[in-house]
PDB file of N, CA and C in Angstrom:
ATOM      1  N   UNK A   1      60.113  29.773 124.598  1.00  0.00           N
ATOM      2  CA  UNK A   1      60.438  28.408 124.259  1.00  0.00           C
ATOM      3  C   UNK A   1      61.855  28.378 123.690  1.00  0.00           C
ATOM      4  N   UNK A   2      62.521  27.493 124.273  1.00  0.00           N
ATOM      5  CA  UNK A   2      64.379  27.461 123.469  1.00  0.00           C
ATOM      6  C   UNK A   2      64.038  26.100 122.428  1.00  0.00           C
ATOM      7  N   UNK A   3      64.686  26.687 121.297  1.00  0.00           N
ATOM      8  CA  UNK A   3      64.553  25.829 120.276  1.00  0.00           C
ATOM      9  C   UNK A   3      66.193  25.282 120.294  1.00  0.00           C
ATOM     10  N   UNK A   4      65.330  23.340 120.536  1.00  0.00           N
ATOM     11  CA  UNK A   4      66.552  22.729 120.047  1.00  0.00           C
ATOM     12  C   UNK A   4      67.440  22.964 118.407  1.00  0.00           C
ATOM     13  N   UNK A   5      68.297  22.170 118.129  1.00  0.00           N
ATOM     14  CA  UNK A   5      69.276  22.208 116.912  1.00  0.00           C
ATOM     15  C   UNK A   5      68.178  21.787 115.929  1.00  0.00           C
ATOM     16  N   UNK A   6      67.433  21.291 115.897  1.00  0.00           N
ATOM     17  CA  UNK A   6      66.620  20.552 114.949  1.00  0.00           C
ATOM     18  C   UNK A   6      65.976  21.181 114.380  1.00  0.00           C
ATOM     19  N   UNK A   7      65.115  21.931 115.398  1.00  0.00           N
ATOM     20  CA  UNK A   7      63.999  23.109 115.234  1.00  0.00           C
ATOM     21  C   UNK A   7      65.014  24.565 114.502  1.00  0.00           C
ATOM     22  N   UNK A   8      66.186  24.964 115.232  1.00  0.00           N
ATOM     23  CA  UNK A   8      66.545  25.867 113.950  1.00  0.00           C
ATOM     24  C   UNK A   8      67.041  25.404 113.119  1.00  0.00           C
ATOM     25  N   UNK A   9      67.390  24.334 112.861  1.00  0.00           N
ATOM     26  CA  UNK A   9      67.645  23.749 110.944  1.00  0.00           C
ATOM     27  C   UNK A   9      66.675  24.347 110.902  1.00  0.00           C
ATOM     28  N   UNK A  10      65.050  23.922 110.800  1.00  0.00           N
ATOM     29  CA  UNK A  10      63.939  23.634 110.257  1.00  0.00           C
ATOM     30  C   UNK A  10      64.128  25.189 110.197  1.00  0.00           C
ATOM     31  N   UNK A  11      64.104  26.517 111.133  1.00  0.00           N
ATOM     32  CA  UNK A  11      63.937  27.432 110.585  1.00  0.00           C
ATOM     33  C   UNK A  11      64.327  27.985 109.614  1.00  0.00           C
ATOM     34  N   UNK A  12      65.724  27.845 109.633  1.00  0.00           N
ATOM     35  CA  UNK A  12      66.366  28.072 108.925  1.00  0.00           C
ATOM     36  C   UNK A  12      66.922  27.489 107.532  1.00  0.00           C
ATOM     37  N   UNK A  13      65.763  26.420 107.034  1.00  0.00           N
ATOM     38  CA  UNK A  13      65.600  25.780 105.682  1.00  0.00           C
ATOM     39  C   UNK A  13      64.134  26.570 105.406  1.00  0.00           C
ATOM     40  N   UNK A  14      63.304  27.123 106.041  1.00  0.00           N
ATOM     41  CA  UNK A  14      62.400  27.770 105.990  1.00  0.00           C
ATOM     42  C   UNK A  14      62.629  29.058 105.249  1.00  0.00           C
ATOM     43  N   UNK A  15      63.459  29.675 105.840  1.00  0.00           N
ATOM     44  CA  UNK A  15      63.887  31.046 105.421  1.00  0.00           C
ATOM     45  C   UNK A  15      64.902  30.857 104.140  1.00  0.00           C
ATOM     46  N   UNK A  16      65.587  29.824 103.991  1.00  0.00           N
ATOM     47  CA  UNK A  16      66.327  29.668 102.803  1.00  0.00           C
ATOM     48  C   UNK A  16      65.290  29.548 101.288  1.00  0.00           C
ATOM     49  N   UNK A  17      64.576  28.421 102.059  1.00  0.00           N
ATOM     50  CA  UNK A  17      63.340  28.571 101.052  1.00  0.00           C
ATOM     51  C   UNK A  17      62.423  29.834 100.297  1.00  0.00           C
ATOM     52  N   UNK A  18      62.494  30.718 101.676  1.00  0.00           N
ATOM     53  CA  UNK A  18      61.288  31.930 101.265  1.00  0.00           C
ATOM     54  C   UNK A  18      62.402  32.931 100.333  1.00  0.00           C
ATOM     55  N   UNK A  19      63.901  32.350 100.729  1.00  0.00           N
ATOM     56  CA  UNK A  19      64.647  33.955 100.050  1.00  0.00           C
ATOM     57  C   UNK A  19      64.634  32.953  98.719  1.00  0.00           C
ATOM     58  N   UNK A  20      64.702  31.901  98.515  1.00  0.00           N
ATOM     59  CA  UNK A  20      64.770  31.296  97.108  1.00  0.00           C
ATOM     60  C   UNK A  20      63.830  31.334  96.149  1.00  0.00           C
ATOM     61  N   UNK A  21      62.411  31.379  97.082  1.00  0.00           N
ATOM     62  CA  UNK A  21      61.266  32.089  95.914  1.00  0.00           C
ATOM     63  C   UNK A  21      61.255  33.280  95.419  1.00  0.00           C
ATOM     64  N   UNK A  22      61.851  34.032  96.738  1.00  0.00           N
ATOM     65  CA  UNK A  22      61.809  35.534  96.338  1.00  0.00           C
ATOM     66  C   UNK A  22      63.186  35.796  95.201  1.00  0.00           C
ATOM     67  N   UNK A  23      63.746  34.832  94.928  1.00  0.00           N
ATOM     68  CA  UNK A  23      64.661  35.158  94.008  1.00  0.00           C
ATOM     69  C   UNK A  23      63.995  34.747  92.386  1.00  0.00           C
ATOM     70  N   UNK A  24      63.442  33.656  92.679  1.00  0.00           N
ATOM     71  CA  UNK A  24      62.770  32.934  91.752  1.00  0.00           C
ATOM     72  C   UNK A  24      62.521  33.808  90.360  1.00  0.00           C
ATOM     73  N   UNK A  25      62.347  34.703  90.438  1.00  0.00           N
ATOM     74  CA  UNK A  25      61.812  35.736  89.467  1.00  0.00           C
ATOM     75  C   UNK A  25      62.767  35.865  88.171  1.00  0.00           C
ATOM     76  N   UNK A  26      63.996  36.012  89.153  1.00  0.00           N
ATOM     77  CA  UNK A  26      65.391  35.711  88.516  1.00  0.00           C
ATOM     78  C   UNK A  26      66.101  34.938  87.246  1.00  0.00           C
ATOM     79  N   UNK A  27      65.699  34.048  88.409  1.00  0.00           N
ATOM     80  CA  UNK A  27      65.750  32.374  87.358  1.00  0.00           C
ATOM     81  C   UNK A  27      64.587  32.209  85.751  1.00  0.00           C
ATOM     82  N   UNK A  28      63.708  33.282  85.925  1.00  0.00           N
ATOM     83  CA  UNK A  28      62.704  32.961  84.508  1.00  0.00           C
ATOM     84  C   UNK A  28      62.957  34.482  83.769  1.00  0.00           C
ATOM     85  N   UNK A  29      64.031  34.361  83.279  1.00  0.00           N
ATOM     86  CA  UNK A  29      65.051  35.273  82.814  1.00  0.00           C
ATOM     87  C   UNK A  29      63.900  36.426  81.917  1.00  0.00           C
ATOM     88  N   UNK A  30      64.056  37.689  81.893  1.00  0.00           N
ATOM     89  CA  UNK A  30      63.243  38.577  81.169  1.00  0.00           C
ATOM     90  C   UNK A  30      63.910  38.322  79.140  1.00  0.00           C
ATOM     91  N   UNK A  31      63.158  38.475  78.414  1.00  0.00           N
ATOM     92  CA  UNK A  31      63.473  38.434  76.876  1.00  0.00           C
ATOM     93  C   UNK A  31      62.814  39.448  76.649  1.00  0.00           C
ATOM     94  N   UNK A  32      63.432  40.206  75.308  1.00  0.00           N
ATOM     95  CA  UNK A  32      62.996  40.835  74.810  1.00  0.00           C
ATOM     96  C   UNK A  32      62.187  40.708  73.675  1.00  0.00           C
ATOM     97  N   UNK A  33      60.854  41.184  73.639  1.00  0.00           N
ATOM     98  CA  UNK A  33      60.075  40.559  72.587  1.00  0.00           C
ATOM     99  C   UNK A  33      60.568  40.618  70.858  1.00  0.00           C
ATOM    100  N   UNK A  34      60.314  39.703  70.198  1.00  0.00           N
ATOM    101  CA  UNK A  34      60.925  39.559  68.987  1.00  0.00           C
ATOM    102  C   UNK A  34      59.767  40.305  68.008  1.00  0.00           C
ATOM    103  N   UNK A  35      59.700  40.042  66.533  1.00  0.00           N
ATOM    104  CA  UNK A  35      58.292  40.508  65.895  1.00  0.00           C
ATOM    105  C   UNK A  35      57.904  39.320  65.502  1.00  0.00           C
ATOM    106  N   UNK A  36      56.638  39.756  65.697  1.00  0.00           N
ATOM    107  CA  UNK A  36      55.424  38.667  64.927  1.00  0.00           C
ATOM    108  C   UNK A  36      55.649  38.520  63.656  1.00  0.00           C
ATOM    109  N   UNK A  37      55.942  37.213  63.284  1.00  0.00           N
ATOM    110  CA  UNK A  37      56.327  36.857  62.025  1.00  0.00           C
ATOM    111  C   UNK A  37      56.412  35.388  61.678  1.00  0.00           C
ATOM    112  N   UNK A  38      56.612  34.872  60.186  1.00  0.00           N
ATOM    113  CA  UNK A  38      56.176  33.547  60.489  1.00  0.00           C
ATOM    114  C   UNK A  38      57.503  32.801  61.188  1.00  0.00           C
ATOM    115  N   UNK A  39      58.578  33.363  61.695  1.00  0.00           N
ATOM    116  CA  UNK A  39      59.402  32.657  62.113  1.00  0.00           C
ATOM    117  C   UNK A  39      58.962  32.939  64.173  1.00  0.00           C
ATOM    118  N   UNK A  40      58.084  33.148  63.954  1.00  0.00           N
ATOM    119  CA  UNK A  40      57.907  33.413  65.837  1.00  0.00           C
ATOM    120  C   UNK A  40      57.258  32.217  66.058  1.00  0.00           C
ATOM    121  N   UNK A  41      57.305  31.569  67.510  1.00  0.00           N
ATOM    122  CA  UNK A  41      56.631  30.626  67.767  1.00  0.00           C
ATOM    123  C   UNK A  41      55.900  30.615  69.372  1.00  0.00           C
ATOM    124  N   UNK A  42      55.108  30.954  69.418  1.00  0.00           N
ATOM    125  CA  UNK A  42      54.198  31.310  70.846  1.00  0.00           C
ATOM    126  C   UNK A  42      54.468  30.221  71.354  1.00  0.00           C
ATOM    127  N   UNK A  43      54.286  28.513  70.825  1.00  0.00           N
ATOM    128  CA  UNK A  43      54.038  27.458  71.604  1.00  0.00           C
ATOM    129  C   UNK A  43      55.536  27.816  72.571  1.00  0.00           C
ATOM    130  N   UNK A  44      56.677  27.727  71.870  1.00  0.00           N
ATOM    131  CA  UNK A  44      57.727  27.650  72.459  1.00  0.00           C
ATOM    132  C   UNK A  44      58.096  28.366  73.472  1.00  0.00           C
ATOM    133  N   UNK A  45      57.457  29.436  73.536  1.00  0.00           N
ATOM    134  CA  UNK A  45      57.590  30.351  74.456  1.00  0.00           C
ATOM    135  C   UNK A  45      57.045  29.900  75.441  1.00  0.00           C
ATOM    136  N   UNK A  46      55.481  29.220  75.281  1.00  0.00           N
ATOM    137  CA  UNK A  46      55.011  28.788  76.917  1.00  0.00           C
ATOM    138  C   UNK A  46      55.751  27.472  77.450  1.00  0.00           C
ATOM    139  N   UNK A  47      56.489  26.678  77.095  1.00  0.00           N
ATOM    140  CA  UNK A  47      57.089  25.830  77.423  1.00  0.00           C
ATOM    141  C   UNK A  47      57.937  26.895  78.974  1.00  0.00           C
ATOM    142  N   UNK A  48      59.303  27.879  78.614  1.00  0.00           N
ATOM    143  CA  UNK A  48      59.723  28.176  79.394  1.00  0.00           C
ATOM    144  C   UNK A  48      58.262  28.599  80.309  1.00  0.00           C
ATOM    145  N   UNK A  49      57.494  29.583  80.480  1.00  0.00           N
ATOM    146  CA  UNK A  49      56.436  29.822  81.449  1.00  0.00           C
ATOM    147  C   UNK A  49      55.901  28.334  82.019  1.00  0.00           C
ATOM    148  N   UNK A  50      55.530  27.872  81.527  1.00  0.00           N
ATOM    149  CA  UNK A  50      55.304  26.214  82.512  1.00  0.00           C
ATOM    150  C   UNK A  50      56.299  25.929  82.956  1.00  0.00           C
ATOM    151  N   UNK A  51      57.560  26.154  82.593  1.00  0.00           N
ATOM    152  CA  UNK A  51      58.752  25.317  83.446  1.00  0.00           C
ATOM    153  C   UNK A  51      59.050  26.302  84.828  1.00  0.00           C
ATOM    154  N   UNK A  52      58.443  27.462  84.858  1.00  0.00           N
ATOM    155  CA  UNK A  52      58.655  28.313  85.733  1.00  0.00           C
ATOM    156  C   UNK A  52      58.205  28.053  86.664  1.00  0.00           C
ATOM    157  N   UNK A  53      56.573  28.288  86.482  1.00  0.00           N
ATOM    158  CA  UNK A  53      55.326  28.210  86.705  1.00  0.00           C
ATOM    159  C   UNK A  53      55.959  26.650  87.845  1.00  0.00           C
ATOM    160  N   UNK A  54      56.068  25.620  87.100  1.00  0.00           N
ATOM    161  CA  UNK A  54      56.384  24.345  87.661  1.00  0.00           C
ATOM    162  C   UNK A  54      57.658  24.570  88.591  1.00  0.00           C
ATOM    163  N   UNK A  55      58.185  25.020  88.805  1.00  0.00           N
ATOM    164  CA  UNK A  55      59.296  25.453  89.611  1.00  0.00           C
ATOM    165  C   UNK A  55      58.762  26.093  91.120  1.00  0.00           C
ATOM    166  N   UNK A  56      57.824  27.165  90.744  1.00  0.00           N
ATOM    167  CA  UNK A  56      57.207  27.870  91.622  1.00  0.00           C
ATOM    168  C   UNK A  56      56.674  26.669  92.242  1.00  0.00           C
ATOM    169  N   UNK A  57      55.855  26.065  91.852  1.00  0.00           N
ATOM    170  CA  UNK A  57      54.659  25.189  92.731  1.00  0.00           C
ATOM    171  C   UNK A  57      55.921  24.337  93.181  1.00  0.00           C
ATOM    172  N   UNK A  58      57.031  23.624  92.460  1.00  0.00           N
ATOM    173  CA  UNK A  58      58.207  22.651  93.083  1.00  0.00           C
ATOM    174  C   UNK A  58      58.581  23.450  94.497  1.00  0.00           C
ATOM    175  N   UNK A  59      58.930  24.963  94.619  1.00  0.00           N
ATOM    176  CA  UNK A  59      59.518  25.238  95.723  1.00  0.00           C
ATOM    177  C   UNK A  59      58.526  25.937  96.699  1.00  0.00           C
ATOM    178  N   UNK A  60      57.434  25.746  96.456  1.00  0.00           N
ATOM    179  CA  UNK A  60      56.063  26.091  97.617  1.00  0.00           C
ATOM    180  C   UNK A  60      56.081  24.977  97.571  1.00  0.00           C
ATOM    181  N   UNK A  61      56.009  23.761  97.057  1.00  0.00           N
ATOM    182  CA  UNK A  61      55.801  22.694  97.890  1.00  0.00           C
ATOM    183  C   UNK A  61      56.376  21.986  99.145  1.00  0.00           C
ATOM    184  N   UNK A  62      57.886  22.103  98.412  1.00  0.00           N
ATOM    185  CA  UNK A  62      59.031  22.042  99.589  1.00  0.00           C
ATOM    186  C   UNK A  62      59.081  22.853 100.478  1.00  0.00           C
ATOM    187  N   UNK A  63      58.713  23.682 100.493  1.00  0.00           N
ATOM    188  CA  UNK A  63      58.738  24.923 101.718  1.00  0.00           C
ATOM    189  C   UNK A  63      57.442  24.657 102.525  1.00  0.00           C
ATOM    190  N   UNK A  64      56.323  24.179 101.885  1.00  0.00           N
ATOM    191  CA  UNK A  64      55.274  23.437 102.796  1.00  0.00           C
ATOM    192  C   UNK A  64      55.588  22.447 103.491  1.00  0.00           C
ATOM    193  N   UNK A  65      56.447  21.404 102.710  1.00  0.00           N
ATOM    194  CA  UNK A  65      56.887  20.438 103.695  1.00  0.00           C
ATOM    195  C   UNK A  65      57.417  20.560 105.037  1.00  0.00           C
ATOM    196  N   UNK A  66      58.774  21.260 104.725  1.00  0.00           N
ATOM    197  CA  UNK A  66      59.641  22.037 105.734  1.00  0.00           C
ATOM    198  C   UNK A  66      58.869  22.485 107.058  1.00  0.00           C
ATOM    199  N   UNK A  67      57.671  23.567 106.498  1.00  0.00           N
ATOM    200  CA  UNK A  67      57.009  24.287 107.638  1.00  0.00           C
ATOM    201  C   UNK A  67      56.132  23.211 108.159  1.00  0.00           C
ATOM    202  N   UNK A  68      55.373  22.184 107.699  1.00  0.00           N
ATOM    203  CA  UNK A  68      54.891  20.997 108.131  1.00  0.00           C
ATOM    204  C   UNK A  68      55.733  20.423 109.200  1.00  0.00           C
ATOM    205  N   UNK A  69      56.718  20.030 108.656  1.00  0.00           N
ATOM    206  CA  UNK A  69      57.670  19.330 109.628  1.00  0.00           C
ATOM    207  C   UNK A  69      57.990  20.309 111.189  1.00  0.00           C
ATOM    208  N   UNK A  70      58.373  21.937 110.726  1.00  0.00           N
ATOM    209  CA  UNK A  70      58.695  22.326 111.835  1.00  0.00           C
ATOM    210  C   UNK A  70      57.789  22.725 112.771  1.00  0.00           C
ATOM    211  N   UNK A  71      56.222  22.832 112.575  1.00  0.00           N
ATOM    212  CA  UNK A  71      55.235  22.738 112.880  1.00  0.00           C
ATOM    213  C   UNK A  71      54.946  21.780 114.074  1.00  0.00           C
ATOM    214  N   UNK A  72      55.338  20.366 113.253  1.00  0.00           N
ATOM    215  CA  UNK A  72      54.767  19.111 114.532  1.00  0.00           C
ATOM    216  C   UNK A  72      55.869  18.947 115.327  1.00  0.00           C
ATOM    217  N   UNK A  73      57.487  19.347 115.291  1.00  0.00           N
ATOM    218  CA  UNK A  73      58.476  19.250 115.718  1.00  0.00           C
ATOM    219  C   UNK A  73      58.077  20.279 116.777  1.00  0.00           C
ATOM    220  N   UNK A  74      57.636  21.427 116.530  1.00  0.00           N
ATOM    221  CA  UNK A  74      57.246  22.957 117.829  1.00  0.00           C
ATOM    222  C   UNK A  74      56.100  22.098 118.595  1.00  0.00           C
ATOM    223  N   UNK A  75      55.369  21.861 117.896  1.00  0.00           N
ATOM    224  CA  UNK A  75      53.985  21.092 118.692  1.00  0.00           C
ATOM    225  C   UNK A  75      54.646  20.370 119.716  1.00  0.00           C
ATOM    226  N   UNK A  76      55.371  19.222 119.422  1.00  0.00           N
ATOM    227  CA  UNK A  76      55.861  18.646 120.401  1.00  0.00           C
ATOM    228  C   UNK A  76      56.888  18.894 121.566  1.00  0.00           C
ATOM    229  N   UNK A  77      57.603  19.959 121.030  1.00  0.00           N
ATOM    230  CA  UNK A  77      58.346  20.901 122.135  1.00  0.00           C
ATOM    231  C   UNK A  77      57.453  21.598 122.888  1.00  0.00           C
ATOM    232  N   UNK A  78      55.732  22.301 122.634  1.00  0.00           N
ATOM    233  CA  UNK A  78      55.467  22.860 123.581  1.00  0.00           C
ATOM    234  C   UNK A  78      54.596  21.497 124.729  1.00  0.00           C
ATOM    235  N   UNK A  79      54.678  20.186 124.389  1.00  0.00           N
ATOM    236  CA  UNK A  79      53.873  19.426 125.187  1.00  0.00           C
ATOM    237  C   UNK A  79      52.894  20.200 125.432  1.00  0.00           C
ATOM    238  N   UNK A  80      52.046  20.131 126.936  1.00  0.00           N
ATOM    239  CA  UNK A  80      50.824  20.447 127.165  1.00  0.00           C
ATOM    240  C   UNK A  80      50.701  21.680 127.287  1.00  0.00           C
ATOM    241  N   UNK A  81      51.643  22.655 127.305  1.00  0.00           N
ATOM    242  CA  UNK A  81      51.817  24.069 127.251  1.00  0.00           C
ATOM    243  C   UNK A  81      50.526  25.022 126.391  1.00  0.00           C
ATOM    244  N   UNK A  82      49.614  24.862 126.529  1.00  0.00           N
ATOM    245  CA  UNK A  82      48.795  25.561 126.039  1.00  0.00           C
ATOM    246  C   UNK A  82      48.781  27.154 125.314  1.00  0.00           C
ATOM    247  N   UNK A  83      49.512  27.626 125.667  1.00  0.00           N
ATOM    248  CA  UNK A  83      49.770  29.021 125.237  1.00  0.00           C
ATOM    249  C   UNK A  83      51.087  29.258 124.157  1.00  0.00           C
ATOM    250  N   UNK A  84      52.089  27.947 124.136  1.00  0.00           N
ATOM    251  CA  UNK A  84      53.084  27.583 123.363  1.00  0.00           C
ATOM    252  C   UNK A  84      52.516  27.156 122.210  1.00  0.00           C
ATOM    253  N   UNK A  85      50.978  26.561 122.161  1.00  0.00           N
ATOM    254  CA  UNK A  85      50.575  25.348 121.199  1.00  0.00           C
ATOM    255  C   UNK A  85      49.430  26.800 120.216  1.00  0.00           C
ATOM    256  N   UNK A  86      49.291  27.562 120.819  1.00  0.00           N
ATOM    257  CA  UNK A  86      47.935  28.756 120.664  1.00  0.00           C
ATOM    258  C   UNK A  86      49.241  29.510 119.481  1.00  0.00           C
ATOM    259  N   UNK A  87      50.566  29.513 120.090  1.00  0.00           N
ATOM    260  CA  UNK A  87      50.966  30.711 119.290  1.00  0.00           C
ATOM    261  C   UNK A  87      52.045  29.658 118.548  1.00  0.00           C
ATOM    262  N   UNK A  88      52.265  28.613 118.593  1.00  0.00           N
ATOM    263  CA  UNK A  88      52.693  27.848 117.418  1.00  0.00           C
ATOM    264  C   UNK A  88      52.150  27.744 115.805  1.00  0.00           C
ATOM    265  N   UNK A  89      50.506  27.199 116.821  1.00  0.00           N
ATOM    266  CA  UNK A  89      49.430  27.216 115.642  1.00  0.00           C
ATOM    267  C   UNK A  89      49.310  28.377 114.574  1.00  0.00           C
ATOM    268  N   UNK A  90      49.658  29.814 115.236  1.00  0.00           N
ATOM    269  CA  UNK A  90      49.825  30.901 114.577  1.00  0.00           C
ATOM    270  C   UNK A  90      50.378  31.417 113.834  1.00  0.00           C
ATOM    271  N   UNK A  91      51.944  31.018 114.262  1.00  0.00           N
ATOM    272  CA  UNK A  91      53.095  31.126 113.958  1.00  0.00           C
ATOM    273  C   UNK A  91      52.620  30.422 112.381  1.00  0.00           C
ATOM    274  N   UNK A  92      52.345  28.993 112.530  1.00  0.00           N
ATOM    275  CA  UNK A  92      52.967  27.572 111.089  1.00  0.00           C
ATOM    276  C   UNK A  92      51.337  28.514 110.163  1.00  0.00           C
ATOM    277  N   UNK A  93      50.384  29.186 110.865  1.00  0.00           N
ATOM    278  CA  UNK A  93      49.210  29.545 109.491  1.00  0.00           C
ATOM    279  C   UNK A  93      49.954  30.826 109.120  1.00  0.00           C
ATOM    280  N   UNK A  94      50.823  31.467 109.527  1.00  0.00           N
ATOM    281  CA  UNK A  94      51.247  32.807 109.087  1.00  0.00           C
ATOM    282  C   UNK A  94      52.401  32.120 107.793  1.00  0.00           C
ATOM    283  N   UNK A  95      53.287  31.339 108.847  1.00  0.00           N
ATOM    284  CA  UNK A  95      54.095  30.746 107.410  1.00  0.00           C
ATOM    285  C   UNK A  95      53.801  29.949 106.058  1.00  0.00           C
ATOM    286  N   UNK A  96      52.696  29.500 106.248  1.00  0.00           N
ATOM    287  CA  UNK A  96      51.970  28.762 105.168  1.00  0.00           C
ATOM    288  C   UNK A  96      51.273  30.152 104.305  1.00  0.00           C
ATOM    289  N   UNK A  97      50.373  31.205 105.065  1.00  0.00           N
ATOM    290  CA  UNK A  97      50.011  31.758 104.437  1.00  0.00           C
ATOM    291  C   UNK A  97      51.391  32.799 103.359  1.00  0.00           C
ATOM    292  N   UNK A  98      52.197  33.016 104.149  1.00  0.00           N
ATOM    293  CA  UNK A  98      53.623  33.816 103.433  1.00  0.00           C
ATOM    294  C   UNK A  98      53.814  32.690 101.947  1.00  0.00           C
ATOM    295  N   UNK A  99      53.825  31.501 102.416  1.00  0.00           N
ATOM    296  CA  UNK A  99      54.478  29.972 101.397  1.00  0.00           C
ATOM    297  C   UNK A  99      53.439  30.800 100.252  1.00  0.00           C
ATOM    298  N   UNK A 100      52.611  30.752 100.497  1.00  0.00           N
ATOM    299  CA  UNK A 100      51.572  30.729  99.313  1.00  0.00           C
ATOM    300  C   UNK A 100      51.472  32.197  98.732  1.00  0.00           C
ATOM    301  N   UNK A 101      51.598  33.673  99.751  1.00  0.00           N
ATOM    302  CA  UNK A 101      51.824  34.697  98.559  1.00  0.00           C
ATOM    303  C   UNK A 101      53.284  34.268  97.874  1.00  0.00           C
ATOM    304  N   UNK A 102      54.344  34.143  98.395  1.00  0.00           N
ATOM    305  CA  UNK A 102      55.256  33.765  97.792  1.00  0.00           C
ATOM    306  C   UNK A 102      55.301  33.377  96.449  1.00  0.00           C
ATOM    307  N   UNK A 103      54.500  32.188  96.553  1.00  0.00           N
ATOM    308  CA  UNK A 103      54.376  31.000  95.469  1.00  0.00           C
ATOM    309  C   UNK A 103      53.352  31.951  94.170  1.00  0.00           C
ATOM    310  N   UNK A 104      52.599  32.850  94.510  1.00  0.00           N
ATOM    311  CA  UNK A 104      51.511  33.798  93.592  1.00  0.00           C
ATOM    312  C   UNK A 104      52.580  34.787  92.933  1.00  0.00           C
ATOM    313  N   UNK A 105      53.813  34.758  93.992  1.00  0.00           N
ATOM    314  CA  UNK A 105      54.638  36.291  93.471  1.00  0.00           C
ATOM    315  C   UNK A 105      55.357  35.689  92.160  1.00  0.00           C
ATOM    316  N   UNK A 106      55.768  34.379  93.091  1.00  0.00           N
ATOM    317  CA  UNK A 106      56.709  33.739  91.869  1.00  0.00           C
ATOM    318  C   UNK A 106      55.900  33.103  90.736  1.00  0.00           C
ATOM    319  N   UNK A 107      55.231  32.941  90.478  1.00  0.00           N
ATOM    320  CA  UNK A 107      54.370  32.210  89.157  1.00  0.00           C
ATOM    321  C   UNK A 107      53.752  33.865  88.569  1.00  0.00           C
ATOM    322  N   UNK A 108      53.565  35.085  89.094  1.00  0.00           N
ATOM    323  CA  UNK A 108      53.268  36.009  88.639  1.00  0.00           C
ATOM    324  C   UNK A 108      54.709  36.914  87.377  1.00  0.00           C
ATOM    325  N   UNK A 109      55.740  36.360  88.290  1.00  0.00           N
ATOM    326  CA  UNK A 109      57.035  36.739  87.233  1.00  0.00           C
ATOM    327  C   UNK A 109      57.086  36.020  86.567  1.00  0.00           C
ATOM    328  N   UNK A 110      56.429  34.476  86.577  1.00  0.00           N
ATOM    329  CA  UNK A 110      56.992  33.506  85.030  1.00  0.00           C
ATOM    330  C   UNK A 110      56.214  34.463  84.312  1.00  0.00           C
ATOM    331  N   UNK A 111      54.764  35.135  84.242  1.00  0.00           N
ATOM    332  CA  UNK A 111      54.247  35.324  83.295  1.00  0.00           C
ATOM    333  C   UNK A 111      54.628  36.517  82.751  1.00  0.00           C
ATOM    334  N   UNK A 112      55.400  37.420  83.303  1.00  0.00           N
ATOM    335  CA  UNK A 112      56.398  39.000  83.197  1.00  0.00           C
ATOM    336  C   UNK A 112      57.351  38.875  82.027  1.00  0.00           C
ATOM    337  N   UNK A 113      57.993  37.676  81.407  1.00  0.00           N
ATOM    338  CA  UNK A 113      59.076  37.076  81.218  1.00  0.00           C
ATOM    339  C   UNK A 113      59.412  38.252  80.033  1.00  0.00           C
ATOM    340  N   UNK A 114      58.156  38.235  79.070  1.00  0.00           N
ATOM    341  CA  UNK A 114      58.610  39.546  78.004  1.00  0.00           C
ATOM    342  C   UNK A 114      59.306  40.993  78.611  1.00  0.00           C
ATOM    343  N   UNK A 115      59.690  41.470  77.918  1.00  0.00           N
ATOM    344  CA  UNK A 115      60.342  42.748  78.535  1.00  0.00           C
ATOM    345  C   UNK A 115      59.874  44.318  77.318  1.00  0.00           C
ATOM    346  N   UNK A 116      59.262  43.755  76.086  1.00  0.00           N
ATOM    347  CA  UNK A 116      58.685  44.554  75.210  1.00  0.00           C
ATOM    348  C   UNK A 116      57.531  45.814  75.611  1.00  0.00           C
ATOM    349  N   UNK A 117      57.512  46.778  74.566  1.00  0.00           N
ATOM    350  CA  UNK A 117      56.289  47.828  75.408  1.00  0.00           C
ATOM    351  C   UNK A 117      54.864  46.891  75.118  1.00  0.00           C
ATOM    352  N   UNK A 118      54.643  46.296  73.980  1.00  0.00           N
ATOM    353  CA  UNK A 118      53.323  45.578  73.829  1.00  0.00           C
ATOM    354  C   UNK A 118      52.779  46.803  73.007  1.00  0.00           C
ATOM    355  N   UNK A 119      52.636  47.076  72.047  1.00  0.00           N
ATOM    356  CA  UNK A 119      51.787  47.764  71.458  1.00  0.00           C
ATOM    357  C   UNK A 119      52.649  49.508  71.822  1.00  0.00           C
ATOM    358  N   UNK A 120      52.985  50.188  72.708  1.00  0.00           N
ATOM    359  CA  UNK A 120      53.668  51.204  72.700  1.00  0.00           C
ATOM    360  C   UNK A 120      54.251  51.954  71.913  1.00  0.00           C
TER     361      UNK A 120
END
């Protein structure tokens, strides 16, 4: 199948997307743990982890969209092509399924964020 201009945007906002989660980890910067004391404050700390956390699900969502879109855009390039439509279908559950480890990898580093031994 030759993919029009449209269809590689779409791929290629696809793949921008997946290297941006995979960076994601990045962005929810590691700290080094402080001591328990009355000047520590746990609440404050989960604020950054939800904003992460919320980031992650912000850019699996958009990257669902994307693959949504390039999905019914392929659908309709293979018309009645039956064997185009068999390995399309394949293609958009492989990328959805990637969207979503992705999205587990990146909400798994918001929760990494300490960098302390923990008891060590």
């Amino acid at each position: 199948m030759k993919l029009d201009r449209s269809s590689r945007n779409l791929y290629t906002l696809v793949f921008l997307t997946f290297a941006a989660m995979g960076a994601m980890g990045s962005q929810c910067a590691r700290v080094n743990d402080g001591t328990v004391g009355p000047d520590s404050n746990p609440l404050a700390e989960t604020g950054g982890v939800a904003q992460c956390v919320q980031a992650c699900n912000d850019i699996a969502r958009d990257a669902r969209r994307v693959e949504n879109d390039r999905f019914r855009a392929a659908m309709a390039a293979c018309g009645r092509d039956s064997v185009c439509r068999v390995e399309e279908a394949a293609r958009h559950e492989a990328n959805i399924e990637q969207i979503s480890d992705n999205q587990e990898t990146c909400k798994g580093n918001c929760h990494e964020q300490g960098g302390g031994g923990g008891g060590q």
